[in-house]
PDB file of N, CA and C in Angstrom:
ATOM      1  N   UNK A   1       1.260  -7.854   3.715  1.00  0.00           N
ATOM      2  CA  UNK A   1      -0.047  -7.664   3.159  1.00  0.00           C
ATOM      3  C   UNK A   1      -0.255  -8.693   2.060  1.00  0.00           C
ATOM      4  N   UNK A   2      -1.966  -9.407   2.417  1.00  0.00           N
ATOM      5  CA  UNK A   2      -2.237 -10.398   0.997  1.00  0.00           C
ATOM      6  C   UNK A   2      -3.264  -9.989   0.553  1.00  0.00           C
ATOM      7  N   UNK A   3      -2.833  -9.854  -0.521  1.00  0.00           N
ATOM      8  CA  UNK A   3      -4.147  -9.230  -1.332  1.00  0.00           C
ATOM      9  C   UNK A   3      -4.888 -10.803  -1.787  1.00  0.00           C
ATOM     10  N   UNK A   4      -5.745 -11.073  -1.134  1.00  0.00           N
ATOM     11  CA  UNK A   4      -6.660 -12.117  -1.645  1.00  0.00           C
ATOM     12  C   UNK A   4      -7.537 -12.704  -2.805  1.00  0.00           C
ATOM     13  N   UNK A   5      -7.301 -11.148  -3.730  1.00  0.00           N
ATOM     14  CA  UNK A   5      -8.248 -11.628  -4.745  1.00  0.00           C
ATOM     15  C   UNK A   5      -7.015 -11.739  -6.606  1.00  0.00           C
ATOM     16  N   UNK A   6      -5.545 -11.159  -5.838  1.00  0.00           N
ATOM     17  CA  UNK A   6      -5.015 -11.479  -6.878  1.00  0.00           C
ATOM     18  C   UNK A   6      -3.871 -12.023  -6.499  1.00  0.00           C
ATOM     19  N   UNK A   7      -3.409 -12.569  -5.489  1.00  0.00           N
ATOM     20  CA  UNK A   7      -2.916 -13.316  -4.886  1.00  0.00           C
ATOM     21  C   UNK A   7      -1.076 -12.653  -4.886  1.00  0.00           C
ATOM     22  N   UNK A   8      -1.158 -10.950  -4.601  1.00  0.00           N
ATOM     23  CA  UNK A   8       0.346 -10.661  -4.878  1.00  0.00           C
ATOM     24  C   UNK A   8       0.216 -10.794  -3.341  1.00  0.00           C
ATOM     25  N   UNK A   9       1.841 -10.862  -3.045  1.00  0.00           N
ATOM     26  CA  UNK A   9       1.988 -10.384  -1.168  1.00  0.00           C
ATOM     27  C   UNK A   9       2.972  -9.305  -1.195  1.00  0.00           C
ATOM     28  N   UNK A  10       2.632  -8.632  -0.165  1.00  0.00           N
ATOM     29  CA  UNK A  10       4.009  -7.848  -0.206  1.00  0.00           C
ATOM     30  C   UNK A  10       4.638  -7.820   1.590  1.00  0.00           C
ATOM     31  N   UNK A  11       5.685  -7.648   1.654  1.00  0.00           N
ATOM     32  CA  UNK A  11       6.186  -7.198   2.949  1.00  0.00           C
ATOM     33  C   UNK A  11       7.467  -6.201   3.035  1.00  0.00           C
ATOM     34  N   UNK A  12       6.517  -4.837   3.301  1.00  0.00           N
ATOM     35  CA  UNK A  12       7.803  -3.408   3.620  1.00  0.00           C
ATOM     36  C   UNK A  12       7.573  -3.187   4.536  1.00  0.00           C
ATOM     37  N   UNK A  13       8.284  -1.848   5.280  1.00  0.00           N
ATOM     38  CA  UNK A  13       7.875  -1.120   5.966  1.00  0.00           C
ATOM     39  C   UNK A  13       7.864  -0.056   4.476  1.00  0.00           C
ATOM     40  N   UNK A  14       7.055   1.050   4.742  1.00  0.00           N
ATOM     41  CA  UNK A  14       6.879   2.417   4.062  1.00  0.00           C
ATOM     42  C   UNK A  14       6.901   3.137   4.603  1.00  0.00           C
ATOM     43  N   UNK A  15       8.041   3.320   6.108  1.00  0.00           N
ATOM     44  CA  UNK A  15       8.316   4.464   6.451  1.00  0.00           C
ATOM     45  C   UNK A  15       9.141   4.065   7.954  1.00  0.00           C
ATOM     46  N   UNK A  16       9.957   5.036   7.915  1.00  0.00           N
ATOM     47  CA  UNK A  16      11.318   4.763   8.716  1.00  0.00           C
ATOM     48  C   UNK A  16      10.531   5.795  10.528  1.00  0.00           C
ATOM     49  N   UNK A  17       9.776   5.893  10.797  1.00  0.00           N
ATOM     50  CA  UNK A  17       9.233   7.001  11.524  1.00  0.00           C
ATOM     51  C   UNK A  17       9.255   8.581  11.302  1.00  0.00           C
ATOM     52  N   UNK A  18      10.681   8.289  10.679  1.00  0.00           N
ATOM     53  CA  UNK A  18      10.957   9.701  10.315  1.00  0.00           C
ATOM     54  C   UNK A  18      10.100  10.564   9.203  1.00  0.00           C
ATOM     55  N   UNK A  19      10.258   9.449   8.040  1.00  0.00           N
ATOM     56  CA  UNK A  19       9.517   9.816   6.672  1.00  0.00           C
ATOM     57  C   UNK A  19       9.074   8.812   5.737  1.00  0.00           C
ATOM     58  N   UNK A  20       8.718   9.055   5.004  1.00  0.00           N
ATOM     59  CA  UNK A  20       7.914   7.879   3.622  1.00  0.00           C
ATOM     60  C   UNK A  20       8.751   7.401   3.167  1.00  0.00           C
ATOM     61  N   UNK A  21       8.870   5.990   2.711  1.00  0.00           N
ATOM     62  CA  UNK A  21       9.755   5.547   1.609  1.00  0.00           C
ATOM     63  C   UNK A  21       8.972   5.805   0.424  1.00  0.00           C
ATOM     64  N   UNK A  22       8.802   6.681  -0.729  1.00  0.00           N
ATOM     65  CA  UNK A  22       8.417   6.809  -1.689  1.00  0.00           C
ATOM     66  C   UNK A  22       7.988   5.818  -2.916  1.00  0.00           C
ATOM     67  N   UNK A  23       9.171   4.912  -2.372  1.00  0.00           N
ATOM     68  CA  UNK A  23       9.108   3.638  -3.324  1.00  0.00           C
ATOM     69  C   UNK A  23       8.154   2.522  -3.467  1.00  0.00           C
ATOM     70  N   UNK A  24       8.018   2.303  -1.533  1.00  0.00           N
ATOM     71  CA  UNK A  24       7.350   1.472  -1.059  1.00  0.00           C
ATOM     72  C   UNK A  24       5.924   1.846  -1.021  1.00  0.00           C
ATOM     73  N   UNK A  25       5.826   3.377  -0.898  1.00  0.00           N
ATOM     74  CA  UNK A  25       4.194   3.850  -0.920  1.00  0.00           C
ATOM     75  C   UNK A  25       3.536   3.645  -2.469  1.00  0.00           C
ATOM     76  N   UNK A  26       4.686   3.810  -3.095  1.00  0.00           N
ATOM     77  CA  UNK A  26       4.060   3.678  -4.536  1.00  0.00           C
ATOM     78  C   UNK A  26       2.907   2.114  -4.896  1.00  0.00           C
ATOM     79  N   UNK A  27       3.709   1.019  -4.380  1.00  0.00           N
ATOM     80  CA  UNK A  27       3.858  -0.422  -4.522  1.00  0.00           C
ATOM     81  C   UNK A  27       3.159   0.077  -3.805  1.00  0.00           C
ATOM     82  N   UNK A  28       2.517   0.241  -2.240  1.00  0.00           N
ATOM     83  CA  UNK A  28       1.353   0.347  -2.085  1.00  0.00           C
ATOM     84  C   UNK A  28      -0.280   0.457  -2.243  1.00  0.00           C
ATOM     85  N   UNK A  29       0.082   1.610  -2.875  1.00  0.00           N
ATOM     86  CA  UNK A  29      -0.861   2.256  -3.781  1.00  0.00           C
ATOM     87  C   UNK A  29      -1.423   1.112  -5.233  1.00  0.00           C
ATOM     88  N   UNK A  30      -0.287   0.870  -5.930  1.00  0.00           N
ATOM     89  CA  UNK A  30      -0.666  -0.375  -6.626  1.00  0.00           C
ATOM     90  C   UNK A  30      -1.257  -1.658  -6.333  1.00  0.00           C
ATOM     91  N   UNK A  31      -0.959  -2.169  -5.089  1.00  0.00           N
ATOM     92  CA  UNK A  31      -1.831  -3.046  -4.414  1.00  0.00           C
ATOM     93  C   UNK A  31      -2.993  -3.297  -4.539  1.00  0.00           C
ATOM     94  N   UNK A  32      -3.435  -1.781  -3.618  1.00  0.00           N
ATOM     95  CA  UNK A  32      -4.709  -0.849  -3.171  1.00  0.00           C
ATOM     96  C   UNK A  32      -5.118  -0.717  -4.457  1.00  0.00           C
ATOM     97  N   UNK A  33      -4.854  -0.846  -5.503  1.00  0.00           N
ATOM     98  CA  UNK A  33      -5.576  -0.159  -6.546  1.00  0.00           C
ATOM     99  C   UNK A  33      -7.252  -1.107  -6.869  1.00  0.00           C
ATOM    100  N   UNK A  34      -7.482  -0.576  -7.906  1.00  0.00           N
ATOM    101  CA  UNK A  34      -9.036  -1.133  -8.375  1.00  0.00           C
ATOM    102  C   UNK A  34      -8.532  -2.130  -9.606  1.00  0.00           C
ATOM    103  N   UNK A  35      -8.557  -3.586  -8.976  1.00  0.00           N
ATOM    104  CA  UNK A  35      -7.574  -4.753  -9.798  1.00  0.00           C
ATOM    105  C   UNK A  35      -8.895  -4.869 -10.972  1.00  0.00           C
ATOM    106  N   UNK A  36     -10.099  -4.595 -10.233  1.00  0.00           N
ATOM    107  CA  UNK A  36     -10.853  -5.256 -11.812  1.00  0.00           C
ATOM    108  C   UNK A  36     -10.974  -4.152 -13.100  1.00  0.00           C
ATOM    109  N   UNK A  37     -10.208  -3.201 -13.267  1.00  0.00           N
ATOM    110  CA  UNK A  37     -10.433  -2.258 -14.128  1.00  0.00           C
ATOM    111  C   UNK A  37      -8.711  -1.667 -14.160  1.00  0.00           C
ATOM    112  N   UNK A  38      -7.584  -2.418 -13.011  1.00  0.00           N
ATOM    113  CA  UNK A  38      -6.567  -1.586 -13.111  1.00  0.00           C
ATOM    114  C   UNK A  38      -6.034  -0.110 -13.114  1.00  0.00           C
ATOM    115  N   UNK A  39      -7.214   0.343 -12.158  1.00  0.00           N
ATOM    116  CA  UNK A  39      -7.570   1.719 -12.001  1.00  0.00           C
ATOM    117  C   UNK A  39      -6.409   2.019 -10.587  1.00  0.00           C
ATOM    118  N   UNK A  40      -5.579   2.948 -10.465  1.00  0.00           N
ATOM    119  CA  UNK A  40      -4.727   3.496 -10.141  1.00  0.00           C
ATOM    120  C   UNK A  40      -4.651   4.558  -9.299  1.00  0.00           C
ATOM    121  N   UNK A  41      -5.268   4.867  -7.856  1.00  0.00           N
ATOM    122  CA  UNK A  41      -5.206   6.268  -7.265  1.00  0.00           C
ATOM    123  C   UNK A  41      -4.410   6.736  -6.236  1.00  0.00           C
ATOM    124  N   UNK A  42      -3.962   7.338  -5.223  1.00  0.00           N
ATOM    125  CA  UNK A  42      -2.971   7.819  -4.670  1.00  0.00           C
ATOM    126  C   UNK A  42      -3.694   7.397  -3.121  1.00  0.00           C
ATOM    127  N   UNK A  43      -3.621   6.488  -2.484  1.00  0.00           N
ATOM    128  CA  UNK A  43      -4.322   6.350  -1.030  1.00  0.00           C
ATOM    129  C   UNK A  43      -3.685   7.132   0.143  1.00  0.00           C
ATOM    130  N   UNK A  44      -4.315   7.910   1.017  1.00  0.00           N
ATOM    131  CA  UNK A  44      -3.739   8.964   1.637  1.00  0.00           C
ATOM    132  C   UNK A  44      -2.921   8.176   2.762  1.00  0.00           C
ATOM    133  N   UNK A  45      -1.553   8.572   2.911  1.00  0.00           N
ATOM    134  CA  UNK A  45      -1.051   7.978   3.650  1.00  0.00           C
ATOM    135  C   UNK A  45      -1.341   7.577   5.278  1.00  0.00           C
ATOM    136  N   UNK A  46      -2.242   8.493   6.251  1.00  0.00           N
ATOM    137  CA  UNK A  46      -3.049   7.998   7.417  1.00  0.00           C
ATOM    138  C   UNK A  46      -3.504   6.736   7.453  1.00  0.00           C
ATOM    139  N   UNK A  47      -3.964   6.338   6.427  1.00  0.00           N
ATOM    140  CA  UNK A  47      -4.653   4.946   6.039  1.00  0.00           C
ATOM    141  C   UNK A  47      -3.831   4.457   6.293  1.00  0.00           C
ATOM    142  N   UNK A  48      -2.502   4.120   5.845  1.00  0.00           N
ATOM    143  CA  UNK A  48      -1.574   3.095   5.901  1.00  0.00           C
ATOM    144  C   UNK A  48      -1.048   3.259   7.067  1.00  0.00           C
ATOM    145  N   UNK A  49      -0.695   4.222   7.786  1.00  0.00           N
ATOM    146  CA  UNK A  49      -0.689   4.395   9.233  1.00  0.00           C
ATOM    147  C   UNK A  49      -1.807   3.833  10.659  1.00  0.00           C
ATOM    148  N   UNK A  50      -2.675   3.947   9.819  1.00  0.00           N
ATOM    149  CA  UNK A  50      -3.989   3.291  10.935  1.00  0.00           C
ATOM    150  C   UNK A  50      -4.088   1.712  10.274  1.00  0.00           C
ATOM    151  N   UNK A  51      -3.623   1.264   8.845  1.00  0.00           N
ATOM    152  CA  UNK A  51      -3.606   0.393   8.910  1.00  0.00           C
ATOM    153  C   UNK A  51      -2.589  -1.142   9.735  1.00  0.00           C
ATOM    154  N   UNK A  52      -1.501   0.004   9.894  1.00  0.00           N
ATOM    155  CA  UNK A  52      -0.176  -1.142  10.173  1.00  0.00           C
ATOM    156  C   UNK A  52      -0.380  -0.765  11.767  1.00  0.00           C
ATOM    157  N   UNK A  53      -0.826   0.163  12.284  1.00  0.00           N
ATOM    158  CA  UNK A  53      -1.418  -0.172  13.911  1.00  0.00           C
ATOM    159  C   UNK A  53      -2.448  -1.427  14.107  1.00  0.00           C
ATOM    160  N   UNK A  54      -3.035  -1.719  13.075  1.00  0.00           N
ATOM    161  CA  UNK A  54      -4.321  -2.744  13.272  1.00  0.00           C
ATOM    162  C   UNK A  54      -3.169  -3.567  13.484  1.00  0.00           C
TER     163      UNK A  54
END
Protein backbone atom coordinates (compact mmCIF):
# COMPACT_ATOMS: atom_id res chain seq x y z
CA UNK A 1 0.00 0.00 0.00
CA UNK A 2 1.06 3.82 -1.12
CA UNK A 3 -0.35 6.25 0.46
CA UNK A 4 0.08 9.06 -2.12
CA UNK A 5 -0.43 12.05 -0.33
CA UNK A 6 2.22 11.37 2.41
CA UNK A 7 4.31 9.26 0.70
CA UNK A 8 4.63 6.25 3.62
CA UNK A 9 4.47 2.56 1.93
CA UNK A 10 3.78 -0.26 3.67
CA UNK A 11 3.87 -4.04 2.79
CA UNK A 12 2.12 -6.82 5.37
CA UNK A 13 -0.09 -9.24 5.29
CA UNK A 14 -2.65 -8.49 8.45
CA UNK A 15 -3.80 -11.74 8.70
CA UNK A 16 -2.66 -15.33 8.51
CA UNK A 17 -6.40 -16.66 7.26
CA UNK A 18 -6.78 -17.85 10.45
CA UNK A 19 -6.77 -14.46 12.42
CA UNK A 20 -5.62 -10.69 12.62
CA UNK A 21 -2.21 -9.72 13.18
CA UNK A 22 -3.03 -7.02 15.69
CA UNK A 23 0.09 -5.28 15.02
CA UNK A 24 -0.22 -4.97 11.46
CA UNK A 25 -4.00 -3.82 11.69
CA UNK A 26 -2.93 -1.20 13.95
CA UNK A 27 -0.23 0.30 11.25
CA UNK A 28 -3.12 -0.01 9.16
CA UNK A 29 -5.42 1.94 10.68
CA UNK A 30 -2.66 4.65 10.98
CA UNK A 31 -2.21 4.79 7.35
CA UNK A 32 -6.00 5.06 6.83
CA UNK A 33 -6.08 7.70 9.21
CA UNK A 34 -7.18 11.52 8.50
CA UNK A 35 -3.30 12.76 7.70
CA UNK A 36 -4.54 16.43 7.49
CA UNK A 37 -5.68 16.74 11.11
CA UNK A 38 -3.87 13.31 12.32
CA UNK A 39 -7.14 12.09 13.31
CA UNK A 40 -7.02 8.38 14.27
CA UNK A 41 -10.08 5.79 13.93
CA UNK A 42 -10.42 2.05 14.03
CA UNK A 43 -11.34 0.92 10.14
CA UNK A 44 -13.52 -2.16 10.24
CA UNK A 45 -11.64 -4.94 9.28
CA UNK A 46 -14.05 -6.24 6.01
CA UNK A 47 -12.61 -3.23 4.38
CA UNK A 48 -9.24 -4.50 4.45
CA UNK A 49 -10.51 -7.80 3.39
CA UNK A 50 -12.42 -6.46 0.29
CA UNK A 51 -9.58 -4.34 -0.06
CA UNK A 52 -6.61 -6.91 -0.59
CA UNK A 53 -9.17 -8.99 -2.94
CA UNK A 54 -9.13 -5.81 -5.25
Amino acid sequence: MNHTHTGEFIKIEFSDRIKYNKKWLSLLNYIFRDFRVNKLLSIDTQLFNQLYLL
